[in-house]
Structures are given as structure tokens and as C-alpha cells.
PDB file of N, CA and C in Angstrom:
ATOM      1  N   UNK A   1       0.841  -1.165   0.000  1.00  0.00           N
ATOM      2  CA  UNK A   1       0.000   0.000   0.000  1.00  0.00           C
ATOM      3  C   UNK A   1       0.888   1.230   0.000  1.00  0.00           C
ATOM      4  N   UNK A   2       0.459   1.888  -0.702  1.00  0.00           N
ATOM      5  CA  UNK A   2       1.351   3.416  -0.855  1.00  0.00           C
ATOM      6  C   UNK A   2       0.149   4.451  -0.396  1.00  0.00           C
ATOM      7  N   UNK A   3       0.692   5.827  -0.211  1.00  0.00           N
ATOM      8  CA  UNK A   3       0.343   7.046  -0.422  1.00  0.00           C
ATOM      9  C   UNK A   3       0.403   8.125  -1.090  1.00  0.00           C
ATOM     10  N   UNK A   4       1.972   8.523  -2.042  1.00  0.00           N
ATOM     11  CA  UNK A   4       2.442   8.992  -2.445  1.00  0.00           C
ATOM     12  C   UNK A   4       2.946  10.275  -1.074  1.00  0.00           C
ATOM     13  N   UNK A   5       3.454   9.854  -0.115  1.00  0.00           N
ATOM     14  CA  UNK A   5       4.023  10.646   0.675  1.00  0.00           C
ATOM     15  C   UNK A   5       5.199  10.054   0.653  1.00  0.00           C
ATOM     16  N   UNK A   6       6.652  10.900   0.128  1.00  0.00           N
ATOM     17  CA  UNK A   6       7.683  10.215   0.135  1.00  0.00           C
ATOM     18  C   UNK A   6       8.364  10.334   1.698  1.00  0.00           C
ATOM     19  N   UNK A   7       8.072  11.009   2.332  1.00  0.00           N
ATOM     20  CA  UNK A   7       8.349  10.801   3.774  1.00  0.00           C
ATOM     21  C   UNK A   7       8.276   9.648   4.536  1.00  0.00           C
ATOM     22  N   UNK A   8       7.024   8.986   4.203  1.00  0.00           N
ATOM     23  CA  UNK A   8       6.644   8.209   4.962  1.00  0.00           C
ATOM     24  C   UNK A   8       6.939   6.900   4.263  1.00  0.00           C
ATOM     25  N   UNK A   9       7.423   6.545   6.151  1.00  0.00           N
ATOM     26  CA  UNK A   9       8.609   5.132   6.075  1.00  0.00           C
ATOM     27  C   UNK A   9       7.846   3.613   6.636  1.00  0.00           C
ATOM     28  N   UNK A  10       6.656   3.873   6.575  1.00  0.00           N
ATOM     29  CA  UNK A  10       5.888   2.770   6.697  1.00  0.00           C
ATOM     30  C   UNK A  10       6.257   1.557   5.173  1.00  0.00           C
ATOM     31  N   UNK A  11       5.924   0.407   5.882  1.00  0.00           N
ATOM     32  CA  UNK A  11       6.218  -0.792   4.895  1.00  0.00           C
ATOM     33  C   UNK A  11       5.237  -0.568   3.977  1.00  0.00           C
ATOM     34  N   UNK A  12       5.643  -1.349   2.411  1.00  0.00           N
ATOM     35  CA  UNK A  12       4.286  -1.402   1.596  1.00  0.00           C
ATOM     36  C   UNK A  12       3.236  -2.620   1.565  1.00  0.00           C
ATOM     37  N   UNK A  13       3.978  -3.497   2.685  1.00  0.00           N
ATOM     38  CA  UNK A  13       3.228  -5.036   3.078  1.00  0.00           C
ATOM     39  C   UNK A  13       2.460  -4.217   4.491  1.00  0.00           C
ATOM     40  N   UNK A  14       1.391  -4.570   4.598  1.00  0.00           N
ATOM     41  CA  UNK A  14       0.279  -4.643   5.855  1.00  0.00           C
ATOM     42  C   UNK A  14      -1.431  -4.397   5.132  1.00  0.00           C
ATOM     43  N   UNK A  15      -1.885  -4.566   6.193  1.00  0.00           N
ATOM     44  CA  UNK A  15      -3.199  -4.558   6.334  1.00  0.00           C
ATOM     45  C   UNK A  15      -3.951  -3.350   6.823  1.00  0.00           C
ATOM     46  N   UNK A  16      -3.004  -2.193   7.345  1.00  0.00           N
ATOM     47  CA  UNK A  16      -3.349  -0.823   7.590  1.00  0.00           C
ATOM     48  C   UNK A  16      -2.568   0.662   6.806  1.00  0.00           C
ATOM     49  N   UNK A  17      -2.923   1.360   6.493  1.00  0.00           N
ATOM     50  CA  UNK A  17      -2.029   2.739   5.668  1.00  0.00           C
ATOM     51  C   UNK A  17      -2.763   3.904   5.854  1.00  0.00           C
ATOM     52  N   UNK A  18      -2.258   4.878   6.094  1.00  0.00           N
ATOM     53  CA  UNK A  18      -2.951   6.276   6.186  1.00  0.00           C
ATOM     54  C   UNK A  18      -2.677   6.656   5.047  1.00  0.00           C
ATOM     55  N   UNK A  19      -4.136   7.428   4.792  1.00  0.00           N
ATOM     56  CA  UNK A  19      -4.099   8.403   3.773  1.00  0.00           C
ATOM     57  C   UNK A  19      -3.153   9.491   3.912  1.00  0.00           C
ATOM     58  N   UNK A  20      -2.528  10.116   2.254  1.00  0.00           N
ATOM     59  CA  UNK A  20      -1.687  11.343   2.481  1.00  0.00           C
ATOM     60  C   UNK A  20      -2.386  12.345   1.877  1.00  0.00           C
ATOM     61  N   UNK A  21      -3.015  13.328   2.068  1.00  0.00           N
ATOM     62  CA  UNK A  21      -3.411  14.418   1.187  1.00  0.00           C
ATOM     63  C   UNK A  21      -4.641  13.882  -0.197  1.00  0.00           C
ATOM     64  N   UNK A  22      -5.053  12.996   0.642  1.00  0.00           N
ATOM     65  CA  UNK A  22      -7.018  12.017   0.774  1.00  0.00           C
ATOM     66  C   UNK A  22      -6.334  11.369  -0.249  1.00  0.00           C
ATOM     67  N   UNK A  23      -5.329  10.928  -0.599  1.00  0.00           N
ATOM     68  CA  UNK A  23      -4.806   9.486  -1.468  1.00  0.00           C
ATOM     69  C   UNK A  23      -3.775   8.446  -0.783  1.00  0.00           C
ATOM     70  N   UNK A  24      -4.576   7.342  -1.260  1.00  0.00           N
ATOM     71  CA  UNK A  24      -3.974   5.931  -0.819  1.00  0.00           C
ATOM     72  C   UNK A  24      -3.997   4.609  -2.202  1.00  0.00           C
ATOM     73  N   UNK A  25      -2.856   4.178  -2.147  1.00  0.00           N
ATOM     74  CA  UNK A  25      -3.251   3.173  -3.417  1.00  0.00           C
ATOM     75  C   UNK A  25      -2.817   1.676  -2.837  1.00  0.00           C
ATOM     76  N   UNK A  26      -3.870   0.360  -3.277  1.00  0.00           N
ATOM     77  CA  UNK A  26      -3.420  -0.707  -3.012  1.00  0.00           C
ATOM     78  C   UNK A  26      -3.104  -1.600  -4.217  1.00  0.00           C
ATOM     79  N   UNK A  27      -2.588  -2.321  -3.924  1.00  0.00           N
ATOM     80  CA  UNK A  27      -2.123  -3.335  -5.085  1.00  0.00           C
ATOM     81  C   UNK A  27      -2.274  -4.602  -4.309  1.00  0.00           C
ATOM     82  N   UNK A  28      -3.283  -5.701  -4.795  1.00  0.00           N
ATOM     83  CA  UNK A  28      -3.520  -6.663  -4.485  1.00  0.00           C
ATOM     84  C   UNK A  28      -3.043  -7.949  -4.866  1.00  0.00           C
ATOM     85  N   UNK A  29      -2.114  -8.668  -4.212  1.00  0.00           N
ATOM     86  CA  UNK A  29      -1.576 -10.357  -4.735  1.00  0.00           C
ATOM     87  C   UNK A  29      -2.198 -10.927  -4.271  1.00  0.00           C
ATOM     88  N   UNK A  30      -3.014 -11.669  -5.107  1.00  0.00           N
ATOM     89  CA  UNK A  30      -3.858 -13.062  -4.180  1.00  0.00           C
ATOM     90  C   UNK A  30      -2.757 -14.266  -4.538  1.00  0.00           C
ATOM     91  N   UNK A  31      -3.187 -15.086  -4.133  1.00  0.00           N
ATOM     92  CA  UNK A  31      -2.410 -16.750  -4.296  1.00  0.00           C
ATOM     93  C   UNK A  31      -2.768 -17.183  -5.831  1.00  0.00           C
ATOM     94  N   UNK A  32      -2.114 -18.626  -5.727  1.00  0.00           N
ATOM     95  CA  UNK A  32      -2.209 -18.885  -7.512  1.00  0.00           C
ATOM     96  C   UNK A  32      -3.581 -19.379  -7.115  1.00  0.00           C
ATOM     97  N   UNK A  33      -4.515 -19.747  -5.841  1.00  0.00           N
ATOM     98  CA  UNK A  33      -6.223 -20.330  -5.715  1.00  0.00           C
ATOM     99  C   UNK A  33      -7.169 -19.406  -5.841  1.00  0.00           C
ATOM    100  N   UNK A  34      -8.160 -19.704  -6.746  1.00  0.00           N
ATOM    101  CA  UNK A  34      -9.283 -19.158  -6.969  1.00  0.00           C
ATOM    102  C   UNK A  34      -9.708 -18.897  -5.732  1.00  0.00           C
ATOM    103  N   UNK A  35     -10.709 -17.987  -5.612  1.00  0.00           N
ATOM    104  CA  UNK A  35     -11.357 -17.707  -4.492  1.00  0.00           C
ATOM    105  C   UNK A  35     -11.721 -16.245  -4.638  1.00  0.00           C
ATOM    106  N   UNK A  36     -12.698 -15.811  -3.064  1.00  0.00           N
ATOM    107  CA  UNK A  36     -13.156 -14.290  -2.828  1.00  0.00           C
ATOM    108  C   UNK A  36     -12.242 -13.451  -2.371  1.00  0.00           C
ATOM    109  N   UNK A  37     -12.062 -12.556  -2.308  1.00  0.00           N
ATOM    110  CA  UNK A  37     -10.684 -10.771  -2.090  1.00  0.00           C
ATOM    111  C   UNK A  37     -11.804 -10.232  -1.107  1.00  0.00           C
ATOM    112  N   UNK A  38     -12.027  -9.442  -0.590  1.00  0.00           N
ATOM    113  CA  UNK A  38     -12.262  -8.466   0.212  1.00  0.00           C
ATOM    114  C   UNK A  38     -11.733  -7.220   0.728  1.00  0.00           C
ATOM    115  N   UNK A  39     -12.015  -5.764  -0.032  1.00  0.00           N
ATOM    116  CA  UNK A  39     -10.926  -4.803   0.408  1.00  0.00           C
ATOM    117  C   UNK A  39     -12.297  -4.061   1.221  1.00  0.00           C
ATOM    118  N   UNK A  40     -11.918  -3.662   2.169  1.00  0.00           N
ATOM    119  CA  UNK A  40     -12.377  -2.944   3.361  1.00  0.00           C
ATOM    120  C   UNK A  40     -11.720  -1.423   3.566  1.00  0.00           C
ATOM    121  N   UNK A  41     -12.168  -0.643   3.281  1.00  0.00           N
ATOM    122  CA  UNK A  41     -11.751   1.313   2.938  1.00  0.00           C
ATOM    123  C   UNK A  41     -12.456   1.493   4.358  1.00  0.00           C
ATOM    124  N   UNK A  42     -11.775   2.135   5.039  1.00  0.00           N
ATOM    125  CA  UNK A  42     -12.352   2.732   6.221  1.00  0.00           C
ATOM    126  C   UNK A  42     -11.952   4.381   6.774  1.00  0.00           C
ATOM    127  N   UNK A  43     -12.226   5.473   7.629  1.00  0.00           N
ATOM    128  CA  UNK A  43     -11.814   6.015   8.000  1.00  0.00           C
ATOM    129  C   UNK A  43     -12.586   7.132   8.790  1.00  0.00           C
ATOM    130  N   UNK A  44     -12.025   7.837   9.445  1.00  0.00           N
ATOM    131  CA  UNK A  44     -12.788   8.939  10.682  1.00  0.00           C
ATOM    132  C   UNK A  44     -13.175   9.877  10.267  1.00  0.00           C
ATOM    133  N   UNK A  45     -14.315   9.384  10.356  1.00  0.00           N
ATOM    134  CA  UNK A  45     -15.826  10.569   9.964  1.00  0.00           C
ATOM    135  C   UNK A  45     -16.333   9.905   8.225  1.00  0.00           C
ATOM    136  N   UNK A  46     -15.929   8.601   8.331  1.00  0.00           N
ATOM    137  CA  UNK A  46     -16.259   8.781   6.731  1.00  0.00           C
ATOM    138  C   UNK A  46     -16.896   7.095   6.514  1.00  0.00           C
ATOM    139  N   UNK A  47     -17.912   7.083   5.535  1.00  0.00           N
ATOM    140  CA  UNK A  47     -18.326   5.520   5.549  1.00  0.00           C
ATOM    141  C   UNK A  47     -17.662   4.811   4.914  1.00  0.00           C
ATOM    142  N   UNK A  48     -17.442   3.645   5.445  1.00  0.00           N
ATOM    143  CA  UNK A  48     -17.077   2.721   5.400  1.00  0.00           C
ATOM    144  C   UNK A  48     -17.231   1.794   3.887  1.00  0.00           C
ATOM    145  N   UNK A  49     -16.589   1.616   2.907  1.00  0.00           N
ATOM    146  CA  UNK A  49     -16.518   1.135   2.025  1.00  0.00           C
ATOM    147  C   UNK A  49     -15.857  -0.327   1.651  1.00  0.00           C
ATOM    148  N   UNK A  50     -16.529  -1.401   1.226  1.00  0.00           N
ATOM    149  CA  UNK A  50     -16.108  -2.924   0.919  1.00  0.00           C
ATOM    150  C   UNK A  50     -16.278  -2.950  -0.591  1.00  0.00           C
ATOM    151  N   UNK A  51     -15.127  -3.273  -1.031  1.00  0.00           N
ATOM    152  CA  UNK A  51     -15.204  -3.846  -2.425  1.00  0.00           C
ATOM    153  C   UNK A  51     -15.191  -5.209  -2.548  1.00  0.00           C
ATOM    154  N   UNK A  52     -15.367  -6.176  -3.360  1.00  0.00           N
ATOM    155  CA  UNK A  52     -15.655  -7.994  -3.571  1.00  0.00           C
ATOM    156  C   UNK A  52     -14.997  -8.124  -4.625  1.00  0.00           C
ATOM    157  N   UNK A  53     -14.291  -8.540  -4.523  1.00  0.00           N
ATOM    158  CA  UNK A  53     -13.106  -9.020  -6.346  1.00  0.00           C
ATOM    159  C   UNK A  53     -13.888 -10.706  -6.083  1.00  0.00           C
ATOM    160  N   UNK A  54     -13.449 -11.477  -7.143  1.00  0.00           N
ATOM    161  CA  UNK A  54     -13.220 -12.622  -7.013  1.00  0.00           C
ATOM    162  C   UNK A  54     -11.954 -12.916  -8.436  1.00  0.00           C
ATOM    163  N   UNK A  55     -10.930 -13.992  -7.300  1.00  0.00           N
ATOM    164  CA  UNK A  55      -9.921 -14.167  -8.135  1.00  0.00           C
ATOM    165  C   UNK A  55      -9.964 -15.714  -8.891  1.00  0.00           C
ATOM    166  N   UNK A  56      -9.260 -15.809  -9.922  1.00  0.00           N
ATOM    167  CA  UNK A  56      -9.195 -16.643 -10.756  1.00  0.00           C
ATOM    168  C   UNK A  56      -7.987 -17.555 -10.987  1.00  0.00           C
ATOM    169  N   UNK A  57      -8.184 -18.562 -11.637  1.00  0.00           N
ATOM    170  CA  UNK A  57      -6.800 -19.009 -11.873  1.00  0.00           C
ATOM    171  C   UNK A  57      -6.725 -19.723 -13.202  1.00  0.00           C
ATOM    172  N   UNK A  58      -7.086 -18.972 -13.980  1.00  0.00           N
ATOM    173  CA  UNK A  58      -6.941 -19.031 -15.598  1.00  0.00           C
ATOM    174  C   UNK A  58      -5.881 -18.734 -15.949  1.00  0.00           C
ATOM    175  N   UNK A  59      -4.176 -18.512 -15.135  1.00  0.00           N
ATOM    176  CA  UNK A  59      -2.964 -18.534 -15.296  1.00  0.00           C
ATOM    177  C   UNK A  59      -2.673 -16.826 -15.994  1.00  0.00           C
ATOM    178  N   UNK A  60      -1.626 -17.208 -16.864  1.00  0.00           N
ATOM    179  CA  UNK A  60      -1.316 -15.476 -17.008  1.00  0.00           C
ATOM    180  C   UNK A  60      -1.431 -15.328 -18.738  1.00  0.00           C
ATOM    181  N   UNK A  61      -2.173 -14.320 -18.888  1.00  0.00           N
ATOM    182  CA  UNK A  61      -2.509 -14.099 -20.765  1.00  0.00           C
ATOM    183  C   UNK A  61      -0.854 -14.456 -21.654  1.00  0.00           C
ATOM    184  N   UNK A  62      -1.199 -14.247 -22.843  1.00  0.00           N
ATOM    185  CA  UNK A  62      -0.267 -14.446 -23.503  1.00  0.00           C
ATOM    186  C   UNK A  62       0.414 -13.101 -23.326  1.00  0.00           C
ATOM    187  N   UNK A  63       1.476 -13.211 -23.842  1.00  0.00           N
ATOM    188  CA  UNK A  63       2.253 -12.150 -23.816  1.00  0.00           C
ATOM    189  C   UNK A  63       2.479 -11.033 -22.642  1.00  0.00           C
ATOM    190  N   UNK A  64       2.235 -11.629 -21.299  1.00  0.00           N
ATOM    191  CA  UNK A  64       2.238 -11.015 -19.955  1.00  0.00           C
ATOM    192  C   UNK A  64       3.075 -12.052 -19.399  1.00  0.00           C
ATOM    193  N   UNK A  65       3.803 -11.740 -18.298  1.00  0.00           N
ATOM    194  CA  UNK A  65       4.555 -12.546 -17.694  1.00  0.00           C
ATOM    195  C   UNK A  65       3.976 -13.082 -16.213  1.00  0.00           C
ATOM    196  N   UNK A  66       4.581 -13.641 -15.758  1.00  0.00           N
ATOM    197  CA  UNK A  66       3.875 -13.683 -14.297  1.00  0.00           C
ATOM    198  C   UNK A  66       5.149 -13.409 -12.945  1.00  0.00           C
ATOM    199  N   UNK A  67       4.615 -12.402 -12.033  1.00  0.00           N
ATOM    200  CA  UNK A  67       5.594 -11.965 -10.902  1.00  0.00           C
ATOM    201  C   UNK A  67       6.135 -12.922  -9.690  1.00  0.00           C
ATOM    202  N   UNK A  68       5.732 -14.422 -10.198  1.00  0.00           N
ATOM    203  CA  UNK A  68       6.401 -15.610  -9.286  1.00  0.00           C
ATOM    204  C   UNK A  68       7.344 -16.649  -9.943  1.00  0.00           C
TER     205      UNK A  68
END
């Protein structure tokens, strides 16, 4: 998870990130198993937002590589 705050020395692996200047970006690795994702957006004074991916394992397109 990033912010685009180059200050900040937080890891880009976890399950928590503060917003910097109301931007936050995630990048999601699921496993090579199909299955449901769940991203959970939260924050103070503000509702609460769940997104639902579901991941696949139809392997990697042609001409794309894969990051394992």
C-alpha cells in the first residue's frame, strides 16, 4: 500500500495505511487459488466502504509474464 508521501517510512506489506493528502493506493496479490478478495476502505468521519473481487486461476494471458 502506498500514499504517495515520500516521507513516509511505513512498509508497503500490511493490512493498515494512512491516507496522504485524501490518497492511498493498493495493489492486491492473491495466491495462484481461486477464491473471494475483500478490500475494506475505512476512516474517521467517513463511511465505510467494501469492495468484492473474485480471483481466478486461468494462469497469465499471452504475452504477460507472471511476478512468481
Amino acid at each position: 500500500m502506498g500514499n504517495a508521501n515520500l516521507t513516509d517510512s511505513d512498509a508497503y506489506v500490511g493490512n493498515t495505511r494512512k491516507a496522504w493528502k485524501g490518497r492511498a493506493l493498493v495493489v492486491i496479490r492473491s495466491s495462484r487459488t481461486a477464491g473471494q478478495i475483500r478490500l475494506t476502505v475505512q476512516g474517521d468521519g467517513l463511511k465505510t466502504a467494501v469492495l468484492n473481487l473474485k480471483s481466478t486461476s486461468k494462469g497469465v494471458k499471452p504475452g504477460w509474464q507472471s511476478a512468481w
